[in-house]
PDB file of N, CA and C in Angstrom:
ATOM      1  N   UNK A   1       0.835  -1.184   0.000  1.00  0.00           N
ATOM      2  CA  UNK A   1       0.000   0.000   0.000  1.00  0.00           C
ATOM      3  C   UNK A   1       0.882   1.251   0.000  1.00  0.00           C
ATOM      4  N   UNK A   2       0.595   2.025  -0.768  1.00  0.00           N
ATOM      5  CA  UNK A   2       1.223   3.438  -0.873  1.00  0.00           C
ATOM      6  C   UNK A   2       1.228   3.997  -0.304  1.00  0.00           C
ATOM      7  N   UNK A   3       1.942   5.047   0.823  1.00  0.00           N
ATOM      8  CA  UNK A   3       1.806   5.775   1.601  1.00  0.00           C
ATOM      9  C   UNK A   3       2.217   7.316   1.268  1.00  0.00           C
ATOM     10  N   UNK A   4       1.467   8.357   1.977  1.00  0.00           N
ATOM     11  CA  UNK A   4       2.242   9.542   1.832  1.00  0.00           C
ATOM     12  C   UNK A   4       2.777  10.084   3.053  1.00  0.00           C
ATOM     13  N   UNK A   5       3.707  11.208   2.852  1.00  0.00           N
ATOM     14  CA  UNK A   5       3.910  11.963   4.111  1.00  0.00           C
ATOM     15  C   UNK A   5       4.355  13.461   3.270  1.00  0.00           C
ATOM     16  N   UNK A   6       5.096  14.498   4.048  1.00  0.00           N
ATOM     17  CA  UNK A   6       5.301  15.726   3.765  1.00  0.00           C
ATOM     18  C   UNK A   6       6.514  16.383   4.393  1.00  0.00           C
ATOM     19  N   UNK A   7       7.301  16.946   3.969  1.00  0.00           N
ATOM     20  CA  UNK A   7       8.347  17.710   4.526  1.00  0.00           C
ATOM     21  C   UNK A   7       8.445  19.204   4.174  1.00  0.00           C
ATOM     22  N   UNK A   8       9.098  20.258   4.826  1.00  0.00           N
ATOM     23  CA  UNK A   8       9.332  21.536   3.997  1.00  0.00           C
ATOM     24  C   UNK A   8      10.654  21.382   3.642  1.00  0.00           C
ATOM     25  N   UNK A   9      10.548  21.868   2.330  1.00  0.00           N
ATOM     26  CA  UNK A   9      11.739  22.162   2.098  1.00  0.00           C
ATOM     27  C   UNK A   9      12.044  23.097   1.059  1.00  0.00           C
ATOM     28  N   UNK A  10      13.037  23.637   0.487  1.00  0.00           N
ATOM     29  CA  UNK A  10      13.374  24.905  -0.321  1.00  0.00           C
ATOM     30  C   UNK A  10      12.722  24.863  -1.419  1.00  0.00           C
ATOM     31  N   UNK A  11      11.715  25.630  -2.114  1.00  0.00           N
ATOM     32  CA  UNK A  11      11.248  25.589  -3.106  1.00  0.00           C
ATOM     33  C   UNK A  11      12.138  25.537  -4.771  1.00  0.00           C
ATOM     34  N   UNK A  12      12.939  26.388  -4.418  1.00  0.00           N
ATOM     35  CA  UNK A  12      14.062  26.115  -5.913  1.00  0.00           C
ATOM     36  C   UNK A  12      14.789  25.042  -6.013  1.00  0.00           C
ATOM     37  N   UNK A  13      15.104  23.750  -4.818  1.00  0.00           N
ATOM     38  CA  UNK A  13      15.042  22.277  -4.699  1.00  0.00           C
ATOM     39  C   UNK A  13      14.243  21.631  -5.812  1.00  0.00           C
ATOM     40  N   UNK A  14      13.075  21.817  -5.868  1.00  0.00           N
ATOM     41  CA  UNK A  14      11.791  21.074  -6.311  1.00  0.00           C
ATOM     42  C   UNK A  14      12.044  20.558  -7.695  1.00  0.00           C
ATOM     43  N   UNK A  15      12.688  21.273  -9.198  1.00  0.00           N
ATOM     44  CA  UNK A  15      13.401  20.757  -9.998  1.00  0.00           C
ATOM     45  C   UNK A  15      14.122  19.440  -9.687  1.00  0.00           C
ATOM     46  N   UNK A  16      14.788  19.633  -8.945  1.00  0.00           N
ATOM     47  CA  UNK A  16      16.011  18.652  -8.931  1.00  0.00           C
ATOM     48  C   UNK A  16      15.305  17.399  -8.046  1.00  0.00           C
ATOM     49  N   UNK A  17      14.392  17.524  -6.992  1.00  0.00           N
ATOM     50  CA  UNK A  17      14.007  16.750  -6.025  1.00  0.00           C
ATOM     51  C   UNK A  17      13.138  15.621  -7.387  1.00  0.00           C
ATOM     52  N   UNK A  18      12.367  16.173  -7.550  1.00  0.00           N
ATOM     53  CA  UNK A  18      11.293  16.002  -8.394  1.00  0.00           C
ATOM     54  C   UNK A  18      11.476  15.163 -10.084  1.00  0.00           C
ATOM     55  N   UNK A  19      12.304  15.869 -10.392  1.00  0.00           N
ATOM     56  CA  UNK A  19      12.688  15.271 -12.042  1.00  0.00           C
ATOM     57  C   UNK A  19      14.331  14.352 -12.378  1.00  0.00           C
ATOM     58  N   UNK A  20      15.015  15.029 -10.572  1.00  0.00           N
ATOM     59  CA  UNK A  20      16.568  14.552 -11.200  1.00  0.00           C
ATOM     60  C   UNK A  20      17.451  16.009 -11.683  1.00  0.00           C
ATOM     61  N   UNK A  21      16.760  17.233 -12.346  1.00  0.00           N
ATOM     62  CA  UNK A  21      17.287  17.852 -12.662  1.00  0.00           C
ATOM     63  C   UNK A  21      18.092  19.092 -12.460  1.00  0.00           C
ATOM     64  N   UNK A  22      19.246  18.710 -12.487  1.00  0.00           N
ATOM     65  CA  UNK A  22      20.590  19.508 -11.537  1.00  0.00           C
ATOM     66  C   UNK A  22      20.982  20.726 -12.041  1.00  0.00           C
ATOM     67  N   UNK A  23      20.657  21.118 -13.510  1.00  0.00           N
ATOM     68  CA  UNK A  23      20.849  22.620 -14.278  1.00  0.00           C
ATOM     69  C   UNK A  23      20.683  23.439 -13.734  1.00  0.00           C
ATOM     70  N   UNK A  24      19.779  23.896 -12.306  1.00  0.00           N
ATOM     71  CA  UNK A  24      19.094  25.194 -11.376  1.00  0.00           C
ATOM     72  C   UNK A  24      20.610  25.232 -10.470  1.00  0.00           C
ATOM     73  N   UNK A  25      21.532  24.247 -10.365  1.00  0.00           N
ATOM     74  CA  UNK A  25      23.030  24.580  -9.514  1.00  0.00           C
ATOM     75  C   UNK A  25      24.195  24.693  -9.885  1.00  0.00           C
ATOM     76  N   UNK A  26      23.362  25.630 -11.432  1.00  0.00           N
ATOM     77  CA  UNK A  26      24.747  26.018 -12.079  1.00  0.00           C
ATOM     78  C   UNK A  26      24.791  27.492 -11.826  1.00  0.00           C
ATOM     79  N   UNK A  27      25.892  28.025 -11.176  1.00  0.00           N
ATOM     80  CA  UNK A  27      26.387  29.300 -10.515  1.00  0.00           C
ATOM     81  C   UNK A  27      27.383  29.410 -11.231  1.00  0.00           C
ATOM     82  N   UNK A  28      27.575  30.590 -12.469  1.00  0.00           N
ATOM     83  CA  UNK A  28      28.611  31.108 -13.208  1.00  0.00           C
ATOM     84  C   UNK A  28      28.892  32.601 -12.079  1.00  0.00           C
ATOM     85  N   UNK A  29      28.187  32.874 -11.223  1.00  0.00           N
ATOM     86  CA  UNK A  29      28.702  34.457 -10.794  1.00  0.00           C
ATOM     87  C   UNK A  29      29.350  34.474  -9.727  1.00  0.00           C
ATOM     88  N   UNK A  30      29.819  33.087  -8.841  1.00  0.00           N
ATOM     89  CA  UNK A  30      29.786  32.656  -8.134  1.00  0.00           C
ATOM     90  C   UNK A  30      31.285  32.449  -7.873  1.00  0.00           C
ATOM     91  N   UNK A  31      32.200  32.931  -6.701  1.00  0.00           N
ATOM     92  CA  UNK A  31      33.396  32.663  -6.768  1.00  0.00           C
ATOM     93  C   UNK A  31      33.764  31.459  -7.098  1.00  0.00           C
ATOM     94  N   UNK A  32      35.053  30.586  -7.710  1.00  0.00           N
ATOM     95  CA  UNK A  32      35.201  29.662  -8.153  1.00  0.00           C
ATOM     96  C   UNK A  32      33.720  28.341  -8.500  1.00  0.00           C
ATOM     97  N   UNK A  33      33.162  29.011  -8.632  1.00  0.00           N
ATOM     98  CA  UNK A  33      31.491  28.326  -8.899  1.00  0.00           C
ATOM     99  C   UNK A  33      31.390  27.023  -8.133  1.00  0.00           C
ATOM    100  N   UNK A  34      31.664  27.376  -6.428  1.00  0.00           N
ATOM    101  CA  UNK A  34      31.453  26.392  -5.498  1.00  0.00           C
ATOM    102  C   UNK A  34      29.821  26.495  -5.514  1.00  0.00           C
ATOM    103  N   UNK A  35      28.998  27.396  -5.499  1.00  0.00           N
ATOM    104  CA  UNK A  35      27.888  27.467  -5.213  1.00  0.00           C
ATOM    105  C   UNK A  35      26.955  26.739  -5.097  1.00  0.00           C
ATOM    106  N   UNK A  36      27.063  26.153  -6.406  1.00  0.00           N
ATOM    107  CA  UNK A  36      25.954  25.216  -7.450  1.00  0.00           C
ATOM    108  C   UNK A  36      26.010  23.778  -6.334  1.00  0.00           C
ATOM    109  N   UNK A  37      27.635  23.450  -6.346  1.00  0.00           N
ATOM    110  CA  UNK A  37      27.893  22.191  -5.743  1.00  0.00           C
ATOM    111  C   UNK A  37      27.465  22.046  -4.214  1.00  0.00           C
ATOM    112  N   UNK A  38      27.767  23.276  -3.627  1.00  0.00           N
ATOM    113  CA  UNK A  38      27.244  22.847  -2.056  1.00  0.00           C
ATOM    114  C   UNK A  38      25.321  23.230  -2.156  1.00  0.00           C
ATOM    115  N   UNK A  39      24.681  23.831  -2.942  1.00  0.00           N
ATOM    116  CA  UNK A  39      23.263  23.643  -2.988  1.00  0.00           C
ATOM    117  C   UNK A  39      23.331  22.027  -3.628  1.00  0.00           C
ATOM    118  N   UNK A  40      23.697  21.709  -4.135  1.00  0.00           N
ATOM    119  CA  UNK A  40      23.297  19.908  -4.798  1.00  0.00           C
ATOM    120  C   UNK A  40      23.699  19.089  -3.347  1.00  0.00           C
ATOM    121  N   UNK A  41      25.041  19.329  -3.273  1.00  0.00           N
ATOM    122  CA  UNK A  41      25.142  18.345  -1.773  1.00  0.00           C
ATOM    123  C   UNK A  41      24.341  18.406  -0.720  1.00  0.00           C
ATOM    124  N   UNK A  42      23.448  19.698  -0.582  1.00  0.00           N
ATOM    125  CA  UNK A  42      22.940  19.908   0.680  1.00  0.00           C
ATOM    126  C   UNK A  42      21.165  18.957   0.462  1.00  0.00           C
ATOM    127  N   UNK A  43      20.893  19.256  -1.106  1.00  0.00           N
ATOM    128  CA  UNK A  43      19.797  18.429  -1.647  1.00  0.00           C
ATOM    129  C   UNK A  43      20.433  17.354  -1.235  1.00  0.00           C
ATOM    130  N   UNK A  44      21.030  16.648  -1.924  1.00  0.00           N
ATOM    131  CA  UNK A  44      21.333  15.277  -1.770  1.00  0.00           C
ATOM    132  C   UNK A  44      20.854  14.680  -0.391  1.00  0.00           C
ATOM    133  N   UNK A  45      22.001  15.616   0.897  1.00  0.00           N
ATOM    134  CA  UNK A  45      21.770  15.354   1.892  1.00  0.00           C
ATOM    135  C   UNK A  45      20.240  15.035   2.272  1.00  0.00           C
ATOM    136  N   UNK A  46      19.516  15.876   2.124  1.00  0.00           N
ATOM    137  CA  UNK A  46      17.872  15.598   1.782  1.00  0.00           C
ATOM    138  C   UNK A  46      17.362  15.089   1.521  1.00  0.00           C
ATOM    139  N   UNK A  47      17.566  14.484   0.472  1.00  0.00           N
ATOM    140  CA  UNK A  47      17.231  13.031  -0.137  1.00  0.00           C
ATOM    141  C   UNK A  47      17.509  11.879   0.515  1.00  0.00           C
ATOM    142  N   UNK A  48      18.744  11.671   0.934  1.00  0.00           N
ATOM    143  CA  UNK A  48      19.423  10.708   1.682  1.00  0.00           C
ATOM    144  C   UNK A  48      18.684  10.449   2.970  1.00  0.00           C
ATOM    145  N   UNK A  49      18.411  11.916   3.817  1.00  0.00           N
ATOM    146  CA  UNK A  49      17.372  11.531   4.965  1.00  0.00           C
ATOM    147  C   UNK A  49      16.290  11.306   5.146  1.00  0.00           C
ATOM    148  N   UNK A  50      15.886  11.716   3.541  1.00  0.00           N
ATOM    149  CA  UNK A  50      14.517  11.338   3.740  1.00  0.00           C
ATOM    150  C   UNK A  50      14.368   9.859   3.409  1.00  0.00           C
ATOM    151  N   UNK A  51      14.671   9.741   2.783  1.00  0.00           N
ATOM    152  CA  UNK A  51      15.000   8.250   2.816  1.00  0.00           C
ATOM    153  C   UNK A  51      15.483   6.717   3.993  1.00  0.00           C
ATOM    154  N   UNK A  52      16.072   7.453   4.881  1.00  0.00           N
ATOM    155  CA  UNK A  52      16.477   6.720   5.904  1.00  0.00           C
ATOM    156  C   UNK A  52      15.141   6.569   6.922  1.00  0.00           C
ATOM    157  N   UNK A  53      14.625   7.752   6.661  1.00  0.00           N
ATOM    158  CA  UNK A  53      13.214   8.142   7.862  1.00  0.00           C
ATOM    159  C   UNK A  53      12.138   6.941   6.908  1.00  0.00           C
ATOM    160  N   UNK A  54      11.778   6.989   5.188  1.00  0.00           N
ATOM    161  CA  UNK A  54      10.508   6.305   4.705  1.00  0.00           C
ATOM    162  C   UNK A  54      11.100   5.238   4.263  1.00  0.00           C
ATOM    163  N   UNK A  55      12.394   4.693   4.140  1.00  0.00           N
ATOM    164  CA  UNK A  55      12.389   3.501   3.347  1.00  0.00           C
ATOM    165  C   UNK A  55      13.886   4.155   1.993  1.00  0.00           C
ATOM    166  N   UNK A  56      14.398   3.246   1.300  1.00  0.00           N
ATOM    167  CA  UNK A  56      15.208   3.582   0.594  1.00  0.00           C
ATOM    168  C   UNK A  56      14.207   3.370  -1.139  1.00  0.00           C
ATOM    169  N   UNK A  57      12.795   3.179  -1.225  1.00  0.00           N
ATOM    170  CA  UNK A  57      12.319   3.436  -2.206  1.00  0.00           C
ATOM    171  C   UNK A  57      11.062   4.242  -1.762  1.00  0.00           C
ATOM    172  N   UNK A  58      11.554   5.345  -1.040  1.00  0.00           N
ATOM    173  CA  UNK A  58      11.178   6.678  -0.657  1.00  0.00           C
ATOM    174  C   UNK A  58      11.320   7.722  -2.549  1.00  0.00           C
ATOM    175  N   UNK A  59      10.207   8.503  -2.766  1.00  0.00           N
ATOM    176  CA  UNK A  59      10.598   9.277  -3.799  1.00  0.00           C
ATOM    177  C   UNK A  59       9.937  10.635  -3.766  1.00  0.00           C
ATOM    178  N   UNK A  60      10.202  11.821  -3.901  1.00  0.00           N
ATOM    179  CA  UNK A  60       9.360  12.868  -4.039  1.00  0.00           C
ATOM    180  C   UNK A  60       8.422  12.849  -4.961  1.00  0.00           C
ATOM    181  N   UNK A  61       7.159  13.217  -4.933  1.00  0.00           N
ATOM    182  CA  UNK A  61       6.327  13.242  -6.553  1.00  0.00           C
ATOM    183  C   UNK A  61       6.119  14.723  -6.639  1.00  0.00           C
ATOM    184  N   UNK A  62       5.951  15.857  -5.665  1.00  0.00           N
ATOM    185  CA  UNK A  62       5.708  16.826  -5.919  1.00  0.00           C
ATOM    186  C   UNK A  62       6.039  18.338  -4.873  1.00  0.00           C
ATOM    187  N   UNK A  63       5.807  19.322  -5.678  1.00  0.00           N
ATOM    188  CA  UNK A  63       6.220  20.326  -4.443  1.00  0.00           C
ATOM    189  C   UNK A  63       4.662  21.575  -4.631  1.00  0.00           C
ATOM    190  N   UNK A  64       3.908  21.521  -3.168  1.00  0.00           N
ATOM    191  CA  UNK A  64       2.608  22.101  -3.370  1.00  0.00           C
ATOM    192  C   UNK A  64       2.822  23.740  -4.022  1.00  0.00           C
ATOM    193  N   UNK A  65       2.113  24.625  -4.888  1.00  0.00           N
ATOM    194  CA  UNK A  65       2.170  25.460  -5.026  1.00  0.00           C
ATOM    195  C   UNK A  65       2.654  26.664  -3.710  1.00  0.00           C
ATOM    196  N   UNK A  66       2.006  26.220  -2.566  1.00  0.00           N
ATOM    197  CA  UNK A  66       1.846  27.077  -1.946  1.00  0.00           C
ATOM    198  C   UNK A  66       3.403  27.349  -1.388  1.00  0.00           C
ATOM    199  N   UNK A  67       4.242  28.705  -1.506  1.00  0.00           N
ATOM    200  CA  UNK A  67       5.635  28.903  -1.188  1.00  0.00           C
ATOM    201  C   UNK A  67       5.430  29.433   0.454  1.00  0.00           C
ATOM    202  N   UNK A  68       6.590  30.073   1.052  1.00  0.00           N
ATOM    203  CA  UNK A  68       6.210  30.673   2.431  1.00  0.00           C
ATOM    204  C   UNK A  68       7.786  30.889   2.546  1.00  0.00           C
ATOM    205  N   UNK A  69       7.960  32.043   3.550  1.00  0.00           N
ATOM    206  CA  UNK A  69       9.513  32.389   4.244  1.00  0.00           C
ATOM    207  C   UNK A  69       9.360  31.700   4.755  1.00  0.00           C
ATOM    208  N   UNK A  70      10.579  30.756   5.011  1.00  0.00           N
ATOM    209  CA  UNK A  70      10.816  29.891   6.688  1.00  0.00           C
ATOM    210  C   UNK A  70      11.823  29.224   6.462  1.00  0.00           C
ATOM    211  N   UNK A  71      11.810  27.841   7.553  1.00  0.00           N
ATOM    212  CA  UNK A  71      12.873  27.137   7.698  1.00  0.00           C
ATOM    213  C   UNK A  71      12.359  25.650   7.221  1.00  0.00           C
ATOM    214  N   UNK A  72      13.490  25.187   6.389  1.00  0.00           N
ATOM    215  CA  UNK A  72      13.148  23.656   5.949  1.00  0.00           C
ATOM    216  C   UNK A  72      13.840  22.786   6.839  1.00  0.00           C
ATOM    217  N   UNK A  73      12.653  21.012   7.120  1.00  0.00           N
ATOM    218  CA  UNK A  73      12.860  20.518   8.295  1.00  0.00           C
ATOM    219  C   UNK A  73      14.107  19.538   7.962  1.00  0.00           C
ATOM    220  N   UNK A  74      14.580  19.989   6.443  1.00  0.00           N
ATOM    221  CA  UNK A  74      16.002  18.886   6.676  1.00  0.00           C
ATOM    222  C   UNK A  74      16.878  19.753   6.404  1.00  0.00           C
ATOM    223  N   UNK A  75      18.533  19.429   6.464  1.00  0.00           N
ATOM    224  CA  UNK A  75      19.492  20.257   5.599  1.00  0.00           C
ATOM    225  C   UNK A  75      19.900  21.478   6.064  1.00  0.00           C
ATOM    226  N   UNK A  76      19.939  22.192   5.090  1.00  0.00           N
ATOM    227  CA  UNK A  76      20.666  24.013   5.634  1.00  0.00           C
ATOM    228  C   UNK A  76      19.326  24.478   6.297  1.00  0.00           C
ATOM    229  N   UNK A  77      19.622  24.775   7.174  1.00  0.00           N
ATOM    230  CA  UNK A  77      19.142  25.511   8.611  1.00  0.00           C
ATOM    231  C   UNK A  77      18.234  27.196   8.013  1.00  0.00           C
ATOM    232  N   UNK A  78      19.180  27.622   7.264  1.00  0.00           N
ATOM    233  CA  UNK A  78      19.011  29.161   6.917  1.00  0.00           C
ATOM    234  C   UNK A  78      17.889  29.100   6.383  1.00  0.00           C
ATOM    235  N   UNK A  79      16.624  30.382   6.347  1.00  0.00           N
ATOM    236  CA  UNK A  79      15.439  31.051   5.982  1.00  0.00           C
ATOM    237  C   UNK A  79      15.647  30.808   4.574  1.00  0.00           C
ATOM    238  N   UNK A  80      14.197  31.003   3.952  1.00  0.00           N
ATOM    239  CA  UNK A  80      14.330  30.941   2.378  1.00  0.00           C
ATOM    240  C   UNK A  80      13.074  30.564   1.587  1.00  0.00           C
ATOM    241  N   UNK A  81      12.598  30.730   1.394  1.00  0.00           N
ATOM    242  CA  UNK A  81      11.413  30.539   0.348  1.00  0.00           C
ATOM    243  C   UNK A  81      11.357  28.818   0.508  1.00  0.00           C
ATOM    244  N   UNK A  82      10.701  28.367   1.290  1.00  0.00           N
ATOM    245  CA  UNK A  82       9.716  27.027   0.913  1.00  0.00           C
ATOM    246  C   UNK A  82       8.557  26.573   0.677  1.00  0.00           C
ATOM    247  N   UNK A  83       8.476  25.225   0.740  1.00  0.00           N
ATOM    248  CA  UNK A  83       7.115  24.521   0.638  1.00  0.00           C
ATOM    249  C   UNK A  83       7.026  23.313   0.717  1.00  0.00           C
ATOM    250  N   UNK A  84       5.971  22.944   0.614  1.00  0.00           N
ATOM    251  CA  UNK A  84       5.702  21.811   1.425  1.00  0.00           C
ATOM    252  C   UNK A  84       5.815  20.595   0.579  1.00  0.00           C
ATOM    253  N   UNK A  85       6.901  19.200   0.107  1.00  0.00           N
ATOM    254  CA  UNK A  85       7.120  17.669  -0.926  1.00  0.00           C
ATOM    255  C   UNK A  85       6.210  17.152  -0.118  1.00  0.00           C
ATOM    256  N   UNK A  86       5.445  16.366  -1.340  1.00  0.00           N
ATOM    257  CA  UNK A  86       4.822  15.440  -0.986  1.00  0.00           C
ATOM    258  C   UNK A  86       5.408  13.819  -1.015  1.00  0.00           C
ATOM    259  N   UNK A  87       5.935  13.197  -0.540  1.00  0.00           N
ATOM    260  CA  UNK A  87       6.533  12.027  -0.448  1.00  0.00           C
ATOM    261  C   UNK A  87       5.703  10.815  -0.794  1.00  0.00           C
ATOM    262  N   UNK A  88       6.528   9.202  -1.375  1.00  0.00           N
ATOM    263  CA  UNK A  88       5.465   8.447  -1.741  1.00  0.00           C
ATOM    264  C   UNK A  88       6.466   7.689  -0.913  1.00  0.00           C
ATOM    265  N   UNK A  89       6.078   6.844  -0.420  1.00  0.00           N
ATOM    266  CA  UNK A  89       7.204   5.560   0.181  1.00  0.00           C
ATOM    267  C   UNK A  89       6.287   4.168   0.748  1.00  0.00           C
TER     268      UNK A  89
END
């Protein structure tokens, strides 16, 4: 049986969570263009826990329209435009 659950997390994530697609952590303005790479690792990290919490065929299917200032419950700590994945596991 399919289950859902929900996390917040960074809305400009939602590309990459969602499809795989890593093009949104490309930082050309960016001193030695570390940028891109520590936003992907910090996703990753995200992925990885969410996964440990639902199962390792845990997957995101979606990210709700609705955005908000705040704090996401995995990963980098810092404020930022989120919303709410819907999880399938």
């Amino acid at each position: 049986m399919l289950k859902t659950a929900t996390f917040v997390g960074y809305a400009d994530d939602a590309n990459y969570y969602v499809n795989g697609d890593a093009t949104g952590y490309d930082y050309y303005n960016t001193p030695d263009n570390k940028q891109g790479d520590m936003d992907m690792a910090n996703a990753d990290l995200v992925v990885e826990l969410m996964k440990l919490k639902y199962g390792k065929d845990a997957y995101l299917v979606t990210c709700e329209e609705e955005t908000w200032f705040g704090t996401p419950d995995y990963g980098c700590k810092l404020k930022g435009d989120v919303c709410n994945y819907i999880i399938h596991y």
